[in-house]
PDB file of N, CA and C in Angstrom:
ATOM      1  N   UNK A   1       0.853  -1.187   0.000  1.00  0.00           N
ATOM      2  CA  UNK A   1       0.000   0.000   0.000  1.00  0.00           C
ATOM      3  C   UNK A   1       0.892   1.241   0.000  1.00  0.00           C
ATOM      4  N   UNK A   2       0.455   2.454  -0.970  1.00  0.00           N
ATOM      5  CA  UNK A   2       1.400   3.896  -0.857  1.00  0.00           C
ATOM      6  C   UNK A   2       0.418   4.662  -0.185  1.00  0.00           C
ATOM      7  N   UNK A   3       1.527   5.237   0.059  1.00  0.00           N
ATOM      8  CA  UNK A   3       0.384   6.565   0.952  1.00  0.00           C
ATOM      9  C   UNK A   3       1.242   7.382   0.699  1.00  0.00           C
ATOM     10  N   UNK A   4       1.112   8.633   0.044  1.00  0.00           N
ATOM     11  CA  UNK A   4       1.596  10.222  -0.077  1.00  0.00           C
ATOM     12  C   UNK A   4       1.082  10.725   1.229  1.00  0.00           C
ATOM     13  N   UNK A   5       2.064  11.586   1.354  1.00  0.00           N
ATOM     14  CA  UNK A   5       1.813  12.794   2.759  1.00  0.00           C
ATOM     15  C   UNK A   5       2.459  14.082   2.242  1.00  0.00           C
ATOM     16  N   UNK A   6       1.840  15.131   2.357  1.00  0.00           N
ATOM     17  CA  UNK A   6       2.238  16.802   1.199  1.00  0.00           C
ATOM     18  C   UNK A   6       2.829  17.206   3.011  1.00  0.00           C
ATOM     19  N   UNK A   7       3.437  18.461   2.685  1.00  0.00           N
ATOM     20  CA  UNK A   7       3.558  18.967   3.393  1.00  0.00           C
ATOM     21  C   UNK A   7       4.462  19.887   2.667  1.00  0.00           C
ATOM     22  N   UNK A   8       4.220  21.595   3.344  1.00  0.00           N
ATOM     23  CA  UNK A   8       5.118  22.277   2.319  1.00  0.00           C
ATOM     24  C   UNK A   8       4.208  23.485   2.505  1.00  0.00           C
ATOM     25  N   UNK A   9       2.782  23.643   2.269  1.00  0.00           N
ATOM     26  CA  UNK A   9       1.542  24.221   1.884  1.00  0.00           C
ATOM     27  C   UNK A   9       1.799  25.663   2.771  1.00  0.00           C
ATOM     28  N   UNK A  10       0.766  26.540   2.291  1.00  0.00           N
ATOM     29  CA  UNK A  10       0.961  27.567   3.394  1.00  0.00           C
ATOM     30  C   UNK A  10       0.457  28.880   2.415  1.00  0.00           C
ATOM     31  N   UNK A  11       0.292  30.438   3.138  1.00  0.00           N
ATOM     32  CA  UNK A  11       0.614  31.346   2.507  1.00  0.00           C
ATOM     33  C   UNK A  11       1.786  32.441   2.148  1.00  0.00           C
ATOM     34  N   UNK A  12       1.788  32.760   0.783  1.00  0.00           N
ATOM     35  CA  UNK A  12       2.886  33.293   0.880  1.00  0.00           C
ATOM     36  C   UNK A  12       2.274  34.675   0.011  1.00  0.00           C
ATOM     37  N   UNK A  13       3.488  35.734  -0.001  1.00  0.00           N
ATOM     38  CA  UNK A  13       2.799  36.965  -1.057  1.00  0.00           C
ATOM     39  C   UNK A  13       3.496  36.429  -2.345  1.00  0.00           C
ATOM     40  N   UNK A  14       3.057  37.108  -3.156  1.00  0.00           N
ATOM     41  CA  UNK A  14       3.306  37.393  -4.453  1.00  0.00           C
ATOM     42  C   UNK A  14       4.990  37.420  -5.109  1.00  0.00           C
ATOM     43  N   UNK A  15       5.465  36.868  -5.349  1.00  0.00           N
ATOM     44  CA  UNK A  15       6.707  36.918  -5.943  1.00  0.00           C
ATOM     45  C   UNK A  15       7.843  36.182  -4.830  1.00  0.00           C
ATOM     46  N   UNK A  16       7.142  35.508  -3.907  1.00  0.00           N
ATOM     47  CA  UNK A  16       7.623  34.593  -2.919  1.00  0.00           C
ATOM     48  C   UNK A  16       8.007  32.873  -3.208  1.00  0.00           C
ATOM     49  N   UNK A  17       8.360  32.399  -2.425  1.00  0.00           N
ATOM     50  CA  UNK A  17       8.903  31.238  -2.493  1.00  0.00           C
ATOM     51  C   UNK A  17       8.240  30.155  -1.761  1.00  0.00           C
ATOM     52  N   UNK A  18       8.085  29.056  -2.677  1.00  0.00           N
ATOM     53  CA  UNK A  18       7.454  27.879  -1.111  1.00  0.00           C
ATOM     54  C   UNK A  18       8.252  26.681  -1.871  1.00  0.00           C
ATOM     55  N   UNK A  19       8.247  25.525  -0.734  1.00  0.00           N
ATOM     56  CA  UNK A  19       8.784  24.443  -1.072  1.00  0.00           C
ATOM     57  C   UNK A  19       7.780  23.173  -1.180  1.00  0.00           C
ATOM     58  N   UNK A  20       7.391  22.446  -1.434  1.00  0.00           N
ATOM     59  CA  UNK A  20       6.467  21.773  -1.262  1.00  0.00           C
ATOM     60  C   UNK A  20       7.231  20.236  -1.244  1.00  0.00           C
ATOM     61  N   UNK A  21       6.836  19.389   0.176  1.00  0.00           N
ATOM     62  CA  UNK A  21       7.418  17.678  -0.060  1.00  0.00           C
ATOM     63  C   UNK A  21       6.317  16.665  -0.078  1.00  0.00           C
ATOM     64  N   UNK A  22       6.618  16.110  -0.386  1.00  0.00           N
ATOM     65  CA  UNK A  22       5.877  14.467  -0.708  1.00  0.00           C
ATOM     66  C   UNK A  22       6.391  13.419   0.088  1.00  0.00           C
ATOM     67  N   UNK A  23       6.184  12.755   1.291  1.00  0.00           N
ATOM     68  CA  UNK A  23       6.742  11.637   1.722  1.00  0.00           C
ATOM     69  C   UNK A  23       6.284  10.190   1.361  1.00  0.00           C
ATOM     70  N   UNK A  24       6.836   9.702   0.511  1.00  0.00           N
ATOM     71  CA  UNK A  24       6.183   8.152   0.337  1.00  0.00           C
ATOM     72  C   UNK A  24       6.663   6.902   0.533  1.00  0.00           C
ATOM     73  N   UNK A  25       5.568   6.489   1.391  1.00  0.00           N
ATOM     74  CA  UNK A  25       5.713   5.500   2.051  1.00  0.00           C
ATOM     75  C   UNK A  25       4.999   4.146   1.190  1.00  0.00           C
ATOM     76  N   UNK A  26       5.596   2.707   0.728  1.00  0.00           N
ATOM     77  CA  UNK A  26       5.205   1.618   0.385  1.00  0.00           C
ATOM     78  C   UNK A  26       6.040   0.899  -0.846  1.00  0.00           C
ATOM     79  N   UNK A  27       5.539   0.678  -1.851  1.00  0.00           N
ATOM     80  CA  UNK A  27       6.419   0.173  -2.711  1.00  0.00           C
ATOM     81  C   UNK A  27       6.416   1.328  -4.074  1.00  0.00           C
ATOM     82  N   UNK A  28       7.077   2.122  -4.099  1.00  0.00           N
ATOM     83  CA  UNK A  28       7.164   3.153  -5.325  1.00  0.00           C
ATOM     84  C   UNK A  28       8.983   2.179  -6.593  1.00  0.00           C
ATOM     85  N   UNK A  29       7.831   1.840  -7.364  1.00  0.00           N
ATOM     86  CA  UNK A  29       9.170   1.207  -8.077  1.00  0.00           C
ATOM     87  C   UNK A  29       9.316   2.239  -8.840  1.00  0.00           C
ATOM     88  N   UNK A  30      10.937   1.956  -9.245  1.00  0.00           N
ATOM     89  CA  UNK A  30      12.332   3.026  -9.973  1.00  0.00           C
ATOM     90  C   UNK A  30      11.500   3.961 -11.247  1.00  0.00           C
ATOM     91  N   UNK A  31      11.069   2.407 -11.841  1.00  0.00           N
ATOM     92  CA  UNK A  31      10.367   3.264 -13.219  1.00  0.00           C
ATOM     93  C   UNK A  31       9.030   3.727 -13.017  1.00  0.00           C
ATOM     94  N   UNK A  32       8.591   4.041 -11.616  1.00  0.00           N
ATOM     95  CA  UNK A  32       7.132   5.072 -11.544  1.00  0.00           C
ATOM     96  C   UNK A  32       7.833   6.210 -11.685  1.00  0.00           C
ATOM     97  N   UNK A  33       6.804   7.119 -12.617  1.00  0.00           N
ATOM     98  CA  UNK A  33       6.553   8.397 -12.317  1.00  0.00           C
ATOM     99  C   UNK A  33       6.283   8.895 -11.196  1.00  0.00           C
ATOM    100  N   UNK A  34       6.720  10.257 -10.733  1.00  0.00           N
ATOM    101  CA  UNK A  34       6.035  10.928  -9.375  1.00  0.00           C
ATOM    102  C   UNK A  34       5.993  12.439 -10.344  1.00  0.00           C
ATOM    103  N   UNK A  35       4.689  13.059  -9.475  1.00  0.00           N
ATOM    104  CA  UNK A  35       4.008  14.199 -10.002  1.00  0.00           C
ATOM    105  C   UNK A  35       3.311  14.863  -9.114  1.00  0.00           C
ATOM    106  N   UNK A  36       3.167  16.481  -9.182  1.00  0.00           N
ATOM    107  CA  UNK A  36       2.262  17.098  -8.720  1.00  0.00           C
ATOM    108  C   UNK A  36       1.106  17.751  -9.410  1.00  0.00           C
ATOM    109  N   UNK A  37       0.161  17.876  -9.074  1.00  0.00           N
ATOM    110  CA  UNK A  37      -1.131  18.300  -9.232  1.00  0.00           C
ATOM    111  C   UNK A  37      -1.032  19.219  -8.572  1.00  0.00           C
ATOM    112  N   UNK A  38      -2.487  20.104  -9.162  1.00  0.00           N
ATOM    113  CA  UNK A  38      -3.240  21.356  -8.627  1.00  0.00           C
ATOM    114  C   UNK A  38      -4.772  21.530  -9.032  1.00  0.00           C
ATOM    115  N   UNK A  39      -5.401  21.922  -7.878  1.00  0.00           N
ATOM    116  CA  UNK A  39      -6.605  22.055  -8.150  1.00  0.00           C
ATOM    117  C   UNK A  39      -7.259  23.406  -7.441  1.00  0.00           C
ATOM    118  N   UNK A  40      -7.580  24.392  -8.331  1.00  0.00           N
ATOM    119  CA  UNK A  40      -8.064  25.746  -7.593  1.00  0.00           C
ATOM    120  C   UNK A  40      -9.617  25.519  -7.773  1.00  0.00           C
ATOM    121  N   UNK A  41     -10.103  26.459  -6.935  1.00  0.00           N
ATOM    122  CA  UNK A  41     -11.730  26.648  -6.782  1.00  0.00           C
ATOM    123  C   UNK A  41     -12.365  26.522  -8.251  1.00  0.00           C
ATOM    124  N   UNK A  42     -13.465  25.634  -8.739  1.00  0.00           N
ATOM    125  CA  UNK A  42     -14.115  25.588  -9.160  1.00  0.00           C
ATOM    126  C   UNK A  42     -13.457  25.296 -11.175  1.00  0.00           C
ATOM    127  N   UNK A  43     -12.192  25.068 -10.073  1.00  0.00           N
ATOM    128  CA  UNK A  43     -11.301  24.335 -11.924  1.00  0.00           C
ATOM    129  C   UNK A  43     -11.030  22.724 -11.915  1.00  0.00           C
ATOM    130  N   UNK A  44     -10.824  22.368 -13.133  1.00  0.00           N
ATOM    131  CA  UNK A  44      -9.778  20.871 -12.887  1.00  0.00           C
ATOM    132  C   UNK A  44      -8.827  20.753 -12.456  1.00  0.00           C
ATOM    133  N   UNK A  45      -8.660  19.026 -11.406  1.00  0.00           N
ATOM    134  CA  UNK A  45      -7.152  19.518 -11.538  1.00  0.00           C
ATOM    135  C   UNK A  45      -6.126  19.044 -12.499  1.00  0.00           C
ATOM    136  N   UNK A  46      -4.844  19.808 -12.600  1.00  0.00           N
ATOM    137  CA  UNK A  46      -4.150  19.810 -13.900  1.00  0.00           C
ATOM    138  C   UNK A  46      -3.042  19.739 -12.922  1.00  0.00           C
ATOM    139  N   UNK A  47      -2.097  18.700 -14.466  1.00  0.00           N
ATOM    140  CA  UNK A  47      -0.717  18.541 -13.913  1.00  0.00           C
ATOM    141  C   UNK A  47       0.043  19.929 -14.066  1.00  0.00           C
ATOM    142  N   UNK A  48       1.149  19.679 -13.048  1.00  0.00           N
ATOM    143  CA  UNK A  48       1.871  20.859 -12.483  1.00  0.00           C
ATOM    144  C   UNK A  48       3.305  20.772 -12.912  1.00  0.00           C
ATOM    145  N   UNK A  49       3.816  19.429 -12.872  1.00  0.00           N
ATOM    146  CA  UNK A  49       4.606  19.080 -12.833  1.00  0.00           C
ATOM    147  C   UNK A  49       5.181  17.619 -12.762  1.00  0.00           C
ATOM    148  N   UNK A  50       6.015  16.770 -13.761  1.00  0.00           N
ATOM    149  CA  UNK A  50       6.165  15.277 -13.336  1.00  0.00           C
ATOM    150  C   UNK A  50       7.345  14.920 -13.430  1.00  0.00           C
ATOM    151  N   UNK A  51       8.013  13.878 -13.392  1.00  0.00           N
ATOM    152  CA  UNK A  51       9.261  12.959 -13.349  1.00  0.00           C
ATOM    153  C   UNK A  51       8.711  11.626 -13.457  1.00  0.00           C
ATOM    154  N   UNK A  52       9.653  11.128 -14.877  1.00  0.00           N
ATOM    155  CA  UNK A  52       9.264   9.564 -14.643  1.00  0.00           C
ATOM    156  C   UNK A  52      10.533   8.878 -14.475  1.00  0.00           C
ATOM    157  N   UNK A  53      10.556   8.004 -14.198  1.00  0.00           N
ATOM    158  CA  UNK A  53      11.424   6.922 -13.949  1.00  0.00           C
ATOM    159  C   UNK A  53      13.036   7.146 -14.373  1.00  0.00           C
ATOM    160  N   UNK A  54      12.830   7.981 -15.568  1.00  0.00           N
ATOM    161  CA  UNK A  54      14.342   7.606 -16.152  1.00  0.00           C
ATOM    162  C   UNK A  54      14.683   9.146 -15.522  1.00  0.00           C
ATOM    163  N   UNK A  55      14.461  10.232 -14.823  1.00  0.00           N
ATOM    164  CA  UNK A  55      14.485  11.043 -15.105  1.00  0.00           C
ATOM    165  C   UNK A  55      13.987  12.409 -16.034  1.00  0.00           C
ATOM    166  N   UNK A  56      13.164  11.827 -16.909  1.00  0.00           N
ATOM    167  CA  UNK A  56      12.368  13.259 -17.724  1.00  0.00           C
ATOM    168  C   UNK A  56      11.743  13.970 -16.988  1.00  0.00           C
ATOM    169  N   UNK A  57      11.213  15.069 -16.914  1.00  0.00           N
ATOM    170  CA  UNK A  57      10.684  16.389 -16.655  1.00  0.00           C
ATOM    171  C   UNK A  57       9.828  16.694 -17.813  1.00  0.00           C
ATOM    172  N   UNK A  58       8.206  17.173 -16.849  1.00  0.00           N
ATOM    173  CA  UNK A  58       7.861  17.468 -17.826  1.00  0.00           C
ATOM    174  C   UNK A  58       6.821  18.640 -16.691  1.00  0.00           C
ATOM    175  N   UNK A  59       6.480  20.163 -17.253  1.00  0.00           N
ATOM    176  CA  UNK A  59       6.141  20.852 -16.718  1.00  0.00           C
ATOM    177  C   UNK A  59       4.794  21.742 -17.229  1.00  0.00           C
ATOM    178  N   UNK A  60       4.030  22.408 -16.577  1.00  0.00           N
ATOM    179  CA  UNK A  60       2.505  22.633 -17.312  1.00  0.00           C
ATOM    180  C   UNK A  60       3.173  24.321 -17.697  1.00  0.00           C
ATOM    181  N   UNK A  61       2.449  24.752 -19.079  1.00  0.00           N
ATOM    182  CA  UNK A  61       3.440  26.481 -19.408  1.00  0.00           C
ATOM    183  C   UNK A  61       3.351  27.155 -18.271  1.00  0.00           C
ATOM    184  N   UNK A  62       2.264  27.280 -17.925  1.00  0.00           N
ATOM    185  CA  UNK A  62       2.355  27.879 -16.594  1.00  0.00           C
ATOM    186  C   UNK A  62       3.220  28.126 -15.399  1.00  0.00           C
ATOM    187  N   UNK A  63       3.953  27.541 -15.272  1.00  0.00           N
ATOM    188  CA  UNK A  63       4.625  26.987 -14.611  1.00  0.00           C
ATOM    189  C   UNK A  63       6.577  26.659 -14.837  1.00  0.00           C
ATOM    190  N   UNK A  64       6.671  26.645 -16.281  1.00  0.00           N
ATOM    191  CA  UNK A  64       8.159  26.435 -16.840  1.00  0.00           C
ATOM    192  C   UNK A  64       8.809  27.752 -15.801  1.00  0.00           C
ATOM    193  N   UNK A  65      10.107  27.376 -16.190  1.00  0.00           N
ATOM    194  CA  UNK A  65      10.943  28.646 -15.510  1.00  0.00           C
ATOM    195  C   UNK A  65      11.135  29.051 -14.102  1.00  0.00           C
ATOM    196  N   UNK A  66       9.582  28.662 -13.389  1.00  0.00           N
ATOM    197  CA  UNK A  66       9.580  29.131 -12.071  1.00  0.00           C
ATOM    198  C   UNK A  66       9.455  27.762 -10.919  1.00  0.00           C
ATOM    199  N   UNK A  67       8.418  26.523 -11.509  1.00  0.00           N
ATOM    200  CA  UNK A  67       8.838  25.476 -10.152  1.00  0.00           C
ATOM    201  C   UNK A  67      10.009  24.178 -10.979  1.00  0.00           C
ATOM    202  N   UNK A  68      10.159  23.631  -9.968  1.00  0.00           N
ATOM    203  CA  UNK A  68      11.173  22.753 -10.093  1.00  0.00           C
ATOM    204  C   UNK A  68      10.684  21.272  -9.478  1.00  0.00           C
ATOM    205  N   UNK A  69      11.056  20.106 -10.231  1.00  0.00           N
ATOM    206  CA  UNK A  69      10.255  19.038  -9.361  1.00  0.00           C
ATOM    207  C   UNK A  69      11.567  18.283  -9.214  1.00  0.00           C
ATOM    208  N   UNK A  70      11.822  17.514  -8.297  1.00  0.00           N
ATOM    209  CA  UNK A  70      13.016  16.803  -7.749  1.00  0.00           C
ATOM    210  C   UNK A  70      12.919  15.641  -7.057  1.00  0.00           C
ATOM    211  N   UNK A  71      13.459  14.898  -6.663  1.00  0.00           N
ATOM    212  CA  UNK A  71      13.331  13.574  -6.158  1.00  0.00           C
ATOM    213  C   UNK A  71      14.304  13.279  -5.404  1.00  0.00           C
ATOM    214  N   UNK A  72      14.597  12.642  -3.912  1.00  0.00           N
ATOM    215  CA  UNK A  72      15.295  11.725  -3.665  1.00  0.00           C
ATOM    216  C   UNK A  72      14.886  10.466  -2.377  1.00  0.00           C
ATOM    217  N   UNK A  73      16.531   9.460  -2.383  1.00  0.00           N
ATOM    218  CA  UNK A  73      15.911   8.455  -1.563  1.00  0.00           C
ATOM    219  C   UNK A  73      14.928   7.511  -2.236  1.00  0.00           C
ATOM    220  N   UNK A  74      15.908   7.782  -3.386  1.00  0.00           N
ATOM    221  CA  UNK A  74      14.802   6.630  -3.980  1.00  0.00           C
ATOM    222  C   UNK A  74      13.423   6.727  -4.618  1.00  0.00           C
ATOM    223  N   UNK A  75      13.036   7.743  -4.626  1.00  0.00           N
ATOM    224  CA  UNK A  75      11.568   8.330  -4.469  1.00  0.00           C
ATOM    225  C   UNK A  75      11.108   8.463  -3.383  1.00  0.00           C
ATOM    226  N   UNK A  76      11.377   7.563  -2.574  1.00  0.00           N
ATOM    227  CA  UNK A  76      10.699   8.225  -1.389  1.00  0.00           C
ATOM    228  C   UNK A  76      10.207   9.448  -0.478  1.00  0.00           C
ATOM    229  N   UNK A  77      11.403  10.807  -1.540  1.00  0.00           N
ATOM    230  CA  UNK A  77      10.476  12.531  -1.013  1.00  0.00           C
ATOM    231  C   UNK A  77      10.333  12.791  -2.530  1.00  0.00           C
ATOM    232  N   UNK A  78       9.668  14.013  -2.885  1.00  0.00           N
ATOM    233  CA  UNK A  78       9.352  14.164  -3.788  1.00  0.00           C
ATOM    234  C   UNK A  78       9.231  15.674  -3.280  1.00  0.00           C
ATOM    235  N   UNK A  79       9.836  16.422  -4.569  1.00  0.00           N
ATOM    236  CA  UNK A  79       9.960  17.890  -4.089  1.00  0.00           C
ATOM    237  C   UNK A  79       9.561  18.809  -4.937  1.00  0.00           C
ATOM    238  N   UNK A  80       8.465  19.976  -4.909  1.00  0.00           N
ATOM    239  CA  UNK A  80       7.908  21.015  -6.057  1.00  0.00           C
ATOM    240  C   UNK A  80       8.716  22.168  -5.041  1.00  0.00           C
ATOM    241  N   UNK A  81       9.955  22.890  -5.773  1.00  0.00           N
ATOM    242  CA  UNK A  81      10.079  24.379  -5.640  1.00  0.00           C
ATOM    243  C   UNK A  81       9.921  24.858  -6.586  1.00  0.00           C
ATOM    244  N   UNK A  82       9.082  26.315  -5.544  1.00  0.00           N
ATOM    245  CA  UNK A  82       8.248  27.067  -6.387  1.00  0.00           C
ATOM    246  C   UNK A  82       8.638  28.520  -6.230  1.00  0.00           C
ATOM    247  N   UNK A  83       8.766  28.956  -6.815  1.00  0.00           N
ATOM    248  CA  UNK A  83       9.869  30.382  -6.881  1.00  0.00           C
ATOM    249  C   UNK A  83       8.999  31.231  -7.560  1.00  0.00           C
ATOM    250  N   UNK A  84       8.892  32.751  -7.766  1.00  0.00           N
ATOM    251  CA  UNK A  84       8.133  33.543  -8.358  1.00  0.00           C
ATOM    252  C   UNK A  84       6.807  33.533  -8.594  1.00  0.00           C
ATOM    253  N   UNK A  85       6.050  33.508  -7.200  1.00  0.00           N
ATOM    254  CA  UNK A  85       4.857  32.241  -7.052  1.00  0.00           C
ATOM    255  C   UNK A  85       3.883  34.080  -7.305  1.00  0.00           C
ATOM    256  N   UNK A  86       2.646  33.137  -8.136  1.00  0.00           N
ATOM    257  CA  UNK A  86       1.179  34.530  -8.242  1.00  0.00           C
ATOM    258  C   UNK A  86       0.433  34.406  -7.864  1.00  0.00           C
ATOM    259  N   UNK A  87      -0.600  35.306  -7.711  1.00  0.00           N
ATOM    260  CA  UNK A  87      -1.717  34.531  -7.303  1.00  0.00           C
ATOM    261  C   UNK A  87      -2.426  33.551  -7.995  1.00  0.00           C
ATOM    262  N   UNK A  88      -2.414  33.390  -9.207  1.00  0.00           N
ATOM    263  CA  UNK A  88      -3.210  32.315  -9.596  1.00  0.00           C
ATOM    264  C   UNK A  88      -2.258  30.869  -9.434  1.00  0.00           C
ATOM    265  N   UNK A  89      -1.164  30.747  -9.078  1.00  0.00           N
ATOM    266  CA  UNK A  89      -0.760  29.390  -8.321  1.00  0.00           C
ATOM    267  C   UNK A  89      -1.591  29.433  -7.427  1.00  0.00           C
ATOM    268  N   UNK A  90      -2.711  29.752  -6.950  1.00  0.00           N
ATOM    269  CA  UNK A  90      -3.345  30.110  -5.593  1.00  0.00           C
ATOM    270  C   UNK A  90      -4.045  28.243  -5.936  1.00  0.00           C
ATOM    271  N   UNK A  91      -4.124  27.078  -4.932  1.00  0.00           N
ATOM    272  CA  UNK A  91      -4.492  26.338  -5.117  1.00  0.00           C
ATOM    273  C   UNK A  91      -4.321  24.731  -4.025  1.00  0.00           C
ATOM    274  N   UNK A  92      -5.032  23.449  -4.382  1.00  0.00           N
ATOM    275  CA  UNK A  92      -4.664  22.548  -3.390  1.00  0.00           C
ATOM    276  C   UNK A  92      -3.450  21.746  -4.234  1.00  0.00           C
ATOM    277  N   UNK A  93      -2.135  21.463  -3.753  1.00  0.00           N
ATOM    278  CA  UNK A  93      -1.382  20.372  -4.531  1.00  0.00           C
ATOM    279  C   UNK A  93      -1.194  19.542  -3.340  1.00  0.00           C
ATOM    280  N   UNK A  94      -1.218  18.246  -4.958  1.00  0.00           N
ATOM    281  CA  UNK A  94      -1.544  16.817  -4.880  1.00  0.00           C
ATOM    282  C   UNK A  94      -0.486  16.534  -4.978  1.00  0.00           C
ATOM    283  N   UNK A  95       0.265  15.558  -4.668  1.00  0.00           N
ATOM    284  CA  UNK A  95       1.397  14.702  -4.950  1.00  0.00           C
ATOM    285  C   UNK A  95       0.737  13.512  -5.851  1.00  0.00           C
ATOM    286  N   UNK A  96       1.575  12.960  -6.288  1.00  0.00           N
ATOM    287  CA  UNK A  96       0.823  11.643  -7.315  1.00  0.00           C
ATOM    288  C   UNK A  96       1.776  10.110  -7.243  1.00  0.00           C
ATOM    289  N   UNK A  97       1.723   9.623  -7.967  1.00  0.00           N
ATOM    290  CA  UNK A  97       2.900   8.564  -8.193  1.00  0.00           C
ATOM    291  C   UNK A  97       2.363   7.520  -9.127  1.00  0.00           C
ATOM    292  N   UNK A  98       3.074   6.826  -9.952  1.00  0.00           N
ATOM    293  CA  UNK A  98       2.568   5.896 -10.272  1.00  0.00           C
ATOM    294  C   UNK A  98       1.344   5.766 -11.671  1.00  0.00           C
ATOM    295  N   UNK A  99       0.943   4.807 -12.291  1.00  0.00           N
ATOM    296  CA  UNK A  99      -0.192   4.597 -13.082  1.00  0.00           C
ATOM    297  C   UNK A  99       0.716   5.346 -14.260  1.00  0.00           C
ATOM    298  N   UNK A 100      -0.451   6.722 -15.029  1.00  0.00           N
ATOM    299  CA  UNK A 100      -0.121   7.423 -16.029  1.00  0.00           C
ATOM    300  C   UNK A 100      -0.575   8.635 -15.260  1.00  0.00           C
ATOM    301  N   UNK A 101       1.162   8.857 -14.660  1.00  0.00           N
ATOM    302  CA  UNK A 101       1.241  10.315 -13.714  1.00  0.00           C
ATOM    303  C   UNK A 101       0.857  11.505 -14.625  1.00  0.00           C
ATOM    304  N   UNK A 102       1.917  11.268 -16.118  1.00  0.00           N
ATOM    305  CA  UNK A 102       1.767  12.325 -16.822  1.00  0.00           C
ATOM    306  C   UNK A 102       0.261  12.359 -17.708  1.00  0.00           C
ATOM    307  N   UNK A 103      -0.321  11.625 -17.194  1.00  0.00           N
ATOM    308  CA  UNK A 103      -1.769  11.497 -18.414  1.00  0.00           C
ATOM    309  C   UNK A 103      -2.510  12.012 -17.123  1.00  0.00           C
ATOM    310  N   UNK A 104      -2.896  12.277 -16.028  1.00  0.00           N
ATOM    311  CA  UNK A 104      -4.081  12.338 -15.456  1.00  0.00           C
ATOM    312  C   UNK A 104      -4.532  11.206 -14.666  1.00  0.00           C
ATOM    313  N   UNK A 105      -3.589  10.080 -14.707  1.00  0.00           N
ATOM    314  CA  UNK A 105      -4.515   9.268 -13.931  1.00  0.00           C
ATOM    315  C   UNK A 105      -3.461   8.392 -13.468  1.00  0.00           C
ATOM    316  N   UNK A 106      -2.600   8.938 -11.898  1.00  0.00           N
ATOM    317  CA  UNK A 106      -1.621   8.411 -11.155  1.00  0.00           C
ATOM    318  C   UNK A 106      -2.347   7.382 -10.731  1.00  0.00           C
ATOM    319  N   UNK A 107      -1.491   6.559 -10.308  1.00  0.00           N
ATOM    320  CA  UNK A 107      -2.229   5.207  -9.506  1.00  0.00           C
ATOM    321  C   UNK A 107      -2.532   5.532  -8.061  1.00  0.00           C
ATOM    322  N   UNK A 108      -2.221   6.833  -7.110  1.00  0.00           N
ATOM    323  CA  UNK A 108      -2.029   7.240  -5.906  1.00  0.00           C
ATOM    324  C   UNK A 108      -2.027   8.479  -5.588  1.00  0.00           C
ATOM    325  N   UNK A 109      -2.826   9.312  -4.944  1.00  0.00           N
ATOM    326  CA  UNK A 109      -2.868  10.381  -4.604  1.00  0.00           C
ATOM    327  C   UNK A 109      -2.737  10.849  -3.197  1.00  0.00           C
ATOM    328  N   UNK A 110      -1.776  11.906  -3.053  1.00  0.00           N
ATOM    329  CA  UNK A 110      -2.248  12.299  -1.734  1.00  0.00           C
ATOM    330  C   UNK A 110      -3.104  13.333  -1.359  1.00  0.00           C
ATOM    331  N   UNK A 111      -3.169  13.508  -0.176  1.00  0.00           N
ATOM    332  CA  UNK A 111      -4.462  13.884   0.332  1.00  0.00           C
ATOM    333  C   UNK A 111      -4.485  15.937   0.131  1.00  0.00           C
ATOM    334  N   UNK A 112      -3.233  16.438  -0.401  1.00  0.00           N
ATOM    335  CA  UNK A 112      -3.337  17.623  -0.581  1.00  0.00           C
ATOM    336  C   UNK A 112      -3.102  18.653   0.341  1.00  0.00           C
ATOM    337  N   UNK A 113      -2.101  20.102  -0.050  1.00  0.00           N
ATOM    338  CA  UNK A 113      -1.730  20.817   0.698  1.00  0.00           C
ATOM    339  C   UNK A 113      -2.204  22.048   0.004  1.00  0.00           C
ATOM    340  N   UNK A 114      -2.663  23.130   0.629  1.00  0.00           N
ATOM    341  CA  UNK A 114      -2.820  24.106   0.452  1.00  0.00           C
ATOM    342  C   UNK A 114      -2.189  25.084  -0.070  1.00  0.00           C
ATOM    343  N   UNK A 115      -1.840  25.707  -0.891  1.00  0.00           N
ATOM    344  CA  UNK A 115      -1.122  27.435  -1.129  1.00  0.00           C
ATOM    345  C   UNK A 115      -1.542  27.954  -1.612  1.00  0.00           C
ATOM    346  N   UNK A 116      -1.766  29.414  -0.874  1.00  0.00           N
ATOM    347  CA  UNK A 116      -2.165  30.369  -0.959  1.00  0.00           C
ATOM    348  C   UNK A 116      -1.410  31.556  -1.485  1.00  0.00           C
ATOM    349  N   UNK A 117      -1.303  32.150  -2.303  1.00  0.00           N
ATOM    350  CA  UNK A 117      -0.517  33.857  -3.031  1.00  0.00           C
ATOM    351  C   UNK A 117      -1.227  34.557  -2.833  1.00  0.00           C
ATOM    352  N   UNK A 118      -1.001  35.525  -2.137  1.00  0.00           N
ATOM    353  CA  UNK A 118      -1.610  36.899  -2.018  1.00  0.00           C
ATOM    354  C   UNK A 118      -1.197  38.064  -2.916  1.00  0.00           C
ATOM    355  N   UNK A 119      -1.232  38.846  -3.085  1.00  0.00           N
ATOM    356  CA  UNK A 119      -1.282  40.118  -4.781  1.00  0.00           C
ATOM    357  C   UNK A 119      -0.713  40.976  -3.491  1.00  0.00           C
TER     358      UNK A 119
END
């Protein structure tokens, strides 16, 4: 059994910094993907950010340039820095893992952390 745990979440202002981790706990094999999600009020949620197995990166436009997704321990943390953050990053992120991370449909989700940007 996996279980994601976020932690990271919080508010920050506008052109600020947050870190966001993933702790996972169970069997995450080499060649899973790990990914973050986001889901703001009354939108889908959409990938944010992923890593699969071999190392690729793959990032939503939104987003290029400013977060960073990282890994270590095996997978076992999983890391979104987020640098030059706006308000419309305003949202819940998901950690993911597993299945078709980069398609929408991880095999595992966690339960979600909050961030907030203020203007």
């Amino acid at each position: 059994q996996v279980q994601l745990v976020e932690s990271g979440g919080g508010l920050v202002q506008a052109g600020g910094s947050l870190r966001l981790s993933c702790a996972a706990s169970g069997s995450i094999a080499s060649s899973d993907g790990m990914g973050w999600y986001r889901q703001a009020p009354g939108k889908q949620r959409e990938l944010v950010a992923a890593v699969a197995g071999a190392g690729f990166t793959s990032y939503a436009d939104s987003v290029k340039g400013r977060f960073t997704i990282s890994t270590e321990n095996a997978k076992k943390m999983v890391y979104l820095q987020m640098n030059s953050l706006k308000p419309e990053d305003t949202a819940v992120y998901f950690c993911a893992a597993g299945g078709a991370v980069f398609f929408g449909s991880p095999r595992h989700w966690g339960q979600g952390t909050q961030v907030t940007v203020s203007s």
